[in-house]
Protein backbone atom coordinates (compact mmCIF):
# COMPACT_ATOMS: atom_id res chain seq x y z
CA UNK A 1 35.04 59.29 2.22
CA UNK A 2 36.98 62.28 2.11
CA UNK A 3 37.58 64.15 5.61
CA UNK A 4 39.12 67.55 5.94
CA UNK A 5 39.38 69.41 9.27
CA UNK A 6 38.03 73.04 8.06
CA UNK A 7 38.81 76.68 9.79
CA UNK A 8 35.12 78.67 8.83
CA UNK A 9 34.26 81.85 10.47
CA UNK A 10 37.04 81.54 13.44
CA UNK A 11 35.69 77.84 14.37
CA UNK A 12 37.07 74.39 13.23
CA UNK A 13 35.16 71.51 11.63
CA UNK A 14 35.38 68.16 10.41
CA UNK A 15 33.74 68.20 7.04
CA UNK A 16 32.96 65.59 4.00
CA UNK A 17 34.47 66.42 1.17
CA UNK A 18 32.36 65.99 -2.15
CA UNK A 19 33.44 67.95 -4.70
CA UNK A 20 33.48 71.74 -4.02
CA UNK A 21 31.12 70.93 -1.31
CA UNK A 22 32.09 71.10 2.18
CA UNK A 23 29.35 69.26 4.49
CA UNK A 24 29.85 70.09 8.49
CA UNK A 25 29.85 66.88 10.59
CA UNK A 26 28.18 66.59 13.85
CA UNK A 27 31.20 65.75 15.91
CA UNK A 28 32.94 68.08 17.53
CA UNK A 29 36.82 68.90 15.92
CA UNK A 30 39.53 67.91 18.56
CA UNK A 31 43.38 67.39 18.58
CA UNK A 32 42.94 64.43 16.32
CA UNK A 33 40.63 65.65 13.97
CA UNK A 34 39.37 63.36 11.40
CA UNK A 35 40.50 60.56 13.10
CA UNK A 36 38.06 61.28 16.05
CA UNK A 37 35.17 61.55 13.27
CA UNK A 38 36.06 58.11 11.76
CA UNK A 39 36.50 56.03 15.23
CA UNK A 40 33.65 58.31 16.91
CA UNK A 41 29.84 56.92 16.55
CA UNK A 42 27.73 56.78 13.30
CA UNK A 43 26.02 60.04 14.57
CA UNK A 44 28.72 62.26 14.47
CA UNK A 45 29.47 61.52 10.86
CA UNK A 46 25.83 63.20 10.17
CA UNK A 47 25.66 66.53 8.26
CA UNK A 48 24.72 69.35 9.57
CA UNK A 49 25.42 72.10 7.26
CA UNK A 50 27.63 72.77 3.89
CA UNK A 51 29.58 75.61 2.82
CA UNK A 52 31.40 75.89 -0.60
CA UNK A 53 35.00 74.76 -0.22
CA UNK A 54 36.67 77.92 -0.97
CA UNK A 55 34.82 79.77 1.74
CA UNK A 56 37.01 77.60 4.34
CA UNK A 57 40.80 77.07 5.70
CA UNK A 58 42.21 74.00 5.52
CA UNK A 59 44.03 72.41 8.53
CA UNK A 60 46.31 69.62 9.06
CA UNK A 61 43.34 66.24 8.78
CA UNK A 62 45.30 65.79 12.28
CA UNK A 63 46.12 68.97 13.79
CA UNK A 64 47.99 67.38 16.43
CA UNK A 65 48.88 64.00 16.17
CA UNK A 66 50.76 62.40 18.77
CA UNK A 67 53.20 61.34 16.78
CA UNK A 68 55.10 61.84 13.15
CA UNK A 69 57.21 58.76 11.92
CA UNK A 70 59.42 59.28 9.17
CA UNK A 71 61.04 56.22 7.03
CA UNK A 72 64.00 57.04 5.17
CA UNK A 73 65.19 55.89 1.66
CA UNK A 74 62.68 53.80 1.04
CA UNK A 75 63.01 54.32 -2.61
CA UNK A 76 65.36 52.20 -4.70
CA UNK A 77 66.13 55.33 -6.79
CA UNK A 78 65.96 57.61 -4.25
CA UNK A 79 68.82 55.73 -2.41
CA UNK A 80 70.65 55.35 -5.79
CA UNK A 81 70.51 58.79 -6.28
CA UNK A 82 71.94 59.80 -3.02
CA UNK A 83 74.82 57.28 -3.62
CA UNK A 84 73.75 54.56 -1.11
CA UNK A 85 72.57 50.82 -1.34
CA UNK A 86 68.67 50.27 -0.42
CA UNK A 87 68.80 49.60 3.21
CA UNK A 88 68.27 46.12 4.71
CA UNK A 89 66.20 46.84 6.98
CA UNK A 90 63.45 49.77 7.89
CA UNK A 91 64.89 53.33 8.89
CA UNK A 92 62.58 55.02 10.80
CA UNK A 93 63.32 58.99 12.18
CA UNK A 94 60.54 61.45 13.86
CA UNK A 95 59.51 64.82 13.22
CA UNK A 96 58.57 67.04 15.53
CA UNK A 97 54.89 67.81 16.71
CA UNK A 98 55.61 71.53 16.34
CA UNK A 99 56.74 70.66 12.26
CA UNK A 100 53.05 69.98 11.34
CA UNK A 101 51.21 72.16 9.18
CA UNK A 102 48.57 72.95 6.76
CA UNK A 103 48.77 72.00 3.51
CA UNK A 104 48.23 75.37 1.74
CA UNK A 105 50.40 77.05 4.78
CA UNK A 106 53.92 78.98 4.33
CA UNK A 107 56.83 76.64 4.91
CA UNK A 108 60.18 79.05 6.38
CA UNK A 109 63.56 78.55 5.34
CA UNK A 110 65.33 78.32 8.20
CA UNK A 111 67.77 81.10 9.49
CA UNK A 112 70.44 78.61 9.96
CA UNK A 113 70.62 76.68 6.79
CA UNK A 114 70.31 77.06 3.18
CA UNK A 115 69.78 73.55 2.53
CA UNK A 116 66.32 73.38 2.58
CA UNK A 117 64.63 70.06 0.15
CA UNK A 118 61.77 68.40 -0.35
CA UNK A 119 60.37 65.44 -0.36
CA UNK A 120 56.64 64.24 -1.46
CA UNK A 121 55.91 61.21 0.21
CA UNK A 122 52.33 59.18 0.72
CA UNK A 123 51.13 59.55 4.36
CA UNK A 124 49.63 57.06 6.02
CA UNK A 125 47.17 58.17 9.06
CA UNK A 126 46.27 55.12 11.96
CA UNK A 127 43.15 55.03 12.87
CA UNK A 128 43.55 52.46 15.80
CA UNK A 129 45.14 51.51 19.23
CA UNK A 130 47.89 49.08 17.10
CA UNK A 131 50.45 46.46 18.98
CA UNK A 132 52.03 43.29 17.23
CA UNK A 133 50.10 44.17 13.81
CA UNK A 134 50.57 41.28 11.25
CA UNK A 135 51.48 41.72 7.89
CA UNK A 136 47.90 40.65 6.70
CA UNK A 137 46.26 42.59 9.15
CA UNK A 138 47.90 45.66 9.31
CA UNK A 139 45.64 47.71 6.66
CA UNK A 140 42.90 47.22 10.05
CA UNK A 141 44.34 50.22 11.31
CA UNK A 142 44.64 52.82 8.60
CA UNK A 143 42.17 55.34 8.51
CA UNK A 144 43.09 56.77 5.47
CA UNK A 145 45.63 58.34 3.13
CA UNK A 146 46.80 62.19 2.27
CA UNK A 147 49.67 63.85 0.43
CA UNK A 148 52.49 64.82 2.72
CA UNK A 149 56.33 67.03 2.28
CA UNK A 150 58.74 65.64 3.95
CA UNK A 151 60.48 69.18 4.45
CA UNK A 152 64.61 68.17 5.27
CA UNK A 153 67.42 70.47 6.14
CA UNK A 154 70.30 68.87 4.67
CA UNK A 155 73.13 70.12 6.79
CA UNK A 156 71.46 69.83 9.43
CA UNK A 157 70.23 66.44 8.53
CA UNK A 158 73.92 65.17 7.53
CA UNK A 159 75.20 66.30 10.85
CA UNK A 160 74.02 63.37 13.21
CA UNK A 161 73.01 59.62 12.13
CA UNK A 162 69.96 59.94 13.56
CA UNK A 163 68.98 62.86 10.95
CA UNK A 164 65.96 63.44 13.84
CA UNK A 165 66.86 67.32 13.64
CA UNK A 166 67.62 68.19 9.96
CA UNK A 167 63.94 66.62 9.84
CA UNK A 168 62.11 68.71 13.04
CA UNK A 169 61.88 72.25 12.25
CA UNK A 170 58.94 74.21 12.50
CA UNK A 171 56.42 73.73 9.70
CA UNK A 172 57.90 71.05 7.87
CA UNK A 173 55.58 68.51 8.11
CA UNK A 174 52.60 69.75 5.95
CA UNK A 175 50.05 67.16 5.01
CA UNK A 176 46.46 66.93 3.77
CA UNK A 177 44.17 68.44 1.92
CA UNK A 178 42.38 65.50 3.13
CA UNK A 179 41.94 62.32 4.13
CA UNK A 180 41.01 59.68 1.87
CA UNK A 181 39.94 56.31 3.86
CA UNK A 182 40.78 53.47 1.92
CA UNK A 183 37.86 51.93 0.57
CA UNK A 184 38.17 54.71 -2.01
CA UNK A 185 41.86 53.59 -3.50
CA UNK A 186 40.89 50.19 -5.31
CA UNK A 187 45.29 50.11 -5.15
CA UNK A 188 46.89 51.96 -3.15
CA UNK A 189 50.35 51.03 -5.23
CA UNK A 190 49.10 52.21 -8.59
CA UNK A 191 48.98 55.95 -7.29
CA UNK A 192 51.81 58.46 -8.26
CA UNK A 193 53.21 61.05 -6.33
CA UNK A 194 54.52 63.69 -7.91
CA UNK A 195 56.93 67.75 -6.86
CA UNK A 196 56.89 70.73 -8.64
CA UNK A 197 58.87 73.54 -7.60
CA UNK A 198 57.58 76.91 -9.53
CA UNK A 199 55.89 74.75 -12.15
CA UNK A 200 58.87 72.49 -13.03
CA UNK A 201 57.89 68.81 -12.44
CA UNK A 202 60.90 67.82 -9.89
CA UNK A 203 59.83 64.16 -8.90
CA UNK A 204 57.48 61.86 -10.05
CA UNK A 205 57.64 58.44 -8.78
CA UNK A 206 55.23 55.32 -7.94
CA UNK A 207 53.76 54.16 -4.53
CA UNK A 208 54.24 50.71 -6.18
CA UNK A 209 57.82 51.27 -5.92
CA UNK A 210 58.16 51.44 -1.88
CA UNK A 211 61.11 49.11 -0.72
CA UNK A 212 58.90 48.41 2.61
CA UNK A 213 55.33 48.09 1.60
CA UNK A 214 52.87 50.17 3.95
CA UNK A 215 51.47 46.93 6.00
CA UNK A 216 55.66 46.29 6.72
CA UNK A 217 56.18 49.57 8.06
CA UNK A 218 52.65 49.10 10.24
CA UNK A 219 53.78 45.42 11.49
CA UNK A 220 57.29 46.84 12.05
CA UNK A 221 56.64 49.58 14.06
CA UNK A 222 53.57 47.25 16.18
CA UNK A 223 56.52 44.94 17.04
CA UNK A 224 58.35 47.74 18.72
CA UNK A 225 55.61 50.22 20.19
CA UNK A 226 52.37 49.97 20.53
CA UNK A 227 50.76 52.79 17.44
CA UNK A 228 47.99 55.07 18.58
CA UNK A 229 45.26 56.74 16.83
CA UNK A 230 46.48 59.64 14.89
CA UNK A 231 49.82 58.89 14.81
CA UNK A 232 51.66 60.21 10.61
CA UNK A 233 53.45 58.08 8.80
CA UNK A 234 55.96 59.68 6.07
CA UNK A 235 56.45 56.27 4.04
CA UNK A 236 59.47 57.91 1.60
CA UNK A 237 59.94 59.75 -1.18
CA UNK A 238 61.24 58.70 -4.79
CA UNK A 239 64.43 60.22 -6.60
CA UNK A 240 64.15 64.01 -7.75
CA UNK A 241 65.13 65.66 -4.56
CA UNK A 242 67.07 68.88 -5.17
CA UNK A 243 70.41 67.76 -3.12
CA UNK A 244 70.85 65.06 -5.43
CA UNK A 245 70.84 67.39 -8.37
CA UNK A 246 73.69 68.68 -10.23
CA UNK A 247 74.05 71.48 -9.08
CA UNK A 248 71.70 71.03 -6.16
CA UNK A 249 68.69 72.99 -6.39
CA UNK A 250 67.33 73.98 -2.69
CA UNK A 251 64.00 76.12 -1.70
CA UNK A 252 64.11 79.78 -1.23
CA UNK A 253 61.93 82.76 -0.37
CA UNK A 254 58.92 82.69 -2.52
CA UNK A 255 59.33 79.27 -4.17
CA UNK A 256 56.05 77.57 -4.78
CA UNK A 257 56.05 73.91 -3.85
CA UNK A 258 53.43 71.27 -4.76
CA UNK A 259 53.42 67.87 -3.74
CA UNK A 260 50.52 65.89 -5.40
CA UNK A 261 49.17 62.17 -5.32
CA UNK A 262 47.03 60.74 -7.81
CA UNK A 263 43.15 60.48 -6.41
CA UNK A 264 44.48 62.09 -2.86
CA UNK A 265 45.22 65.98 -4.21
CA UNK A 266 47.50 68.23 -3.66
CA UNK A 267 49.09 70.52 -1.07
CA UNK A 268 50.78 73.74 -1.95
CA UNK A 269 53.52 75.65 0.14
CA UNK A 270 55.11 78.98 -0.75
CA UNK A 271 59.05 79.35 0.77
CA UNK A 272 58.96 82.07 3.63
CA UNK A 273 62.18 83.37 5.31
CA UNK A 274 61.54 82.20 8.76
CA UNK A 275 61.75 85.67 11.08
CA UNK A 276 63.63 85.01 14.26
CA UNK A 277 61.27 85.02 17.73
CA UNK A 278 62.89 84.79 21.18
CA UNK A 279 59.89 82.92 22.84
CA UNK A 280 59.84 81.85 26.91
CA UNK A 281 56.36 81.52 27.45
């Protein structure tokens, strides 16, 4: 199936995607979205009325996970690129709860940097209560797949080890359209991912490629936490991010950014200057 949490006439919805079809499930569209319409009962998943898609908003499929995970160079050419050896062992970071967005949302430049990048990267959504996950078990708990932007502020980034705040910011964590659960990808590492900034194809790499394949990351993480239901994974990006250009090529007010993955879709972000708010609520 595909699952899409929907904004239609001022109310969300978890809806079936089929085609330009948007069918309205039964269950009711809470914090976790399609995750709660996947581990819910049978009955939920029942339609109860379709709209076209275009009539609708797209959220985030988990408008608010309880956690983000983010591995980093996890791309043999992607660490090339950036000058350093593929790591040894799994780098995880996490972005901030606040950084999720839509997938067809604005995306702000920061006021403090100008070192804004991108990153497409497959994202994994958990669809189980996960602790101690083998390798050979670990696909068990993945309720599906979407297209995701890492978002990275590089200065920010480069200035501690733990890169946990060049990677936070607000909005940059956009994923979606959709969920895709995986009894629809017959291989999950024949699918490309692919950027285009304004039209001009900037990466275009292969899931197949991943240093640490998706049921390592799950088994990794398991030994250390235990994973919850709706918790993101951001499982890397491939080379053909703009700092490792020449000269570096970084986002800016009205750029037009599309991440896509092959049978998953595509989000779409345009480059807003973020507009400073004093907020003590």
């Amino acid at each position: 199936m595909k699952l899409a949490t929907l904004v239609y006439k001022g109310k969300s919805h978890i809806a079936q995607i089929i085609g330009e079809t948007a069918h309205f499930m039964a269950c009711s569209a809470d914090e976790l979205g399609v995750v709660s319409a996947v581990r819910g009962p049978a009955s939920g998943r029942q339609w109860i009325t379709s709209i076209q898609l275009n009539e609708a908003q797209f959220l985030a499929p988990v408008p608010k996970p309880p956690r983000i995970f983010g591995i980093g160079l996890n791309y043999a050419d992607h660490a090339a690129e950036t000058g350093r050896a593929p790591p040894a062992s799994q780098t995880w970071f996490m972005k901030q709860i606040t950084a999720v967005n839509g997938p067809y949302d604005d995306v702000e430049k920061p006021i403090v940097s100008d070192m804004l990048d991108f990153e497409v990267e497959l994202v994994v959504i958990i669809g189980a209560i996960a602790r101690h996950v083998p390798v050979d078990r670990a696909r068990e708990v993945i309720a599906g797949y979407c297209v995701g932007c890492d978002y990275s502020v590089r200065d920010w980034q480069k200035a501690t080890p733990t890169m946990i705040m060049g990677k936070g910011f607000n909005t940059h964590a956009p994923f979606g359209p959709m969920m895709t659960t995986p009894d629809e990808i017959a291989n999950v590492d024949a699918l490309r991912l692919r950027t285009y900034v304004n039209g001009r194809l900037m990466q275009d790499g292969c899931v197949g490629d991943l240093i640490f394949k998706i049921p390592d990351m799950i088994a990794h993480l398991s030994t250390a936490f235990t994973l919850l239901p709706g918790d993101i994974l951001f499982t890397g990006t491939p080379a053909g991010v703009g700092i490792a250009r020449t000269p570096p090529v970084y986002l800016k007010a009205g750029d037009l950014v599309r991440c896509e993955i092959d049978g998953l879709g595509a989000i779409e972000q345009t480059i807003v200057n973020e507009i400073k708010r004093t907020i003590i609520a």
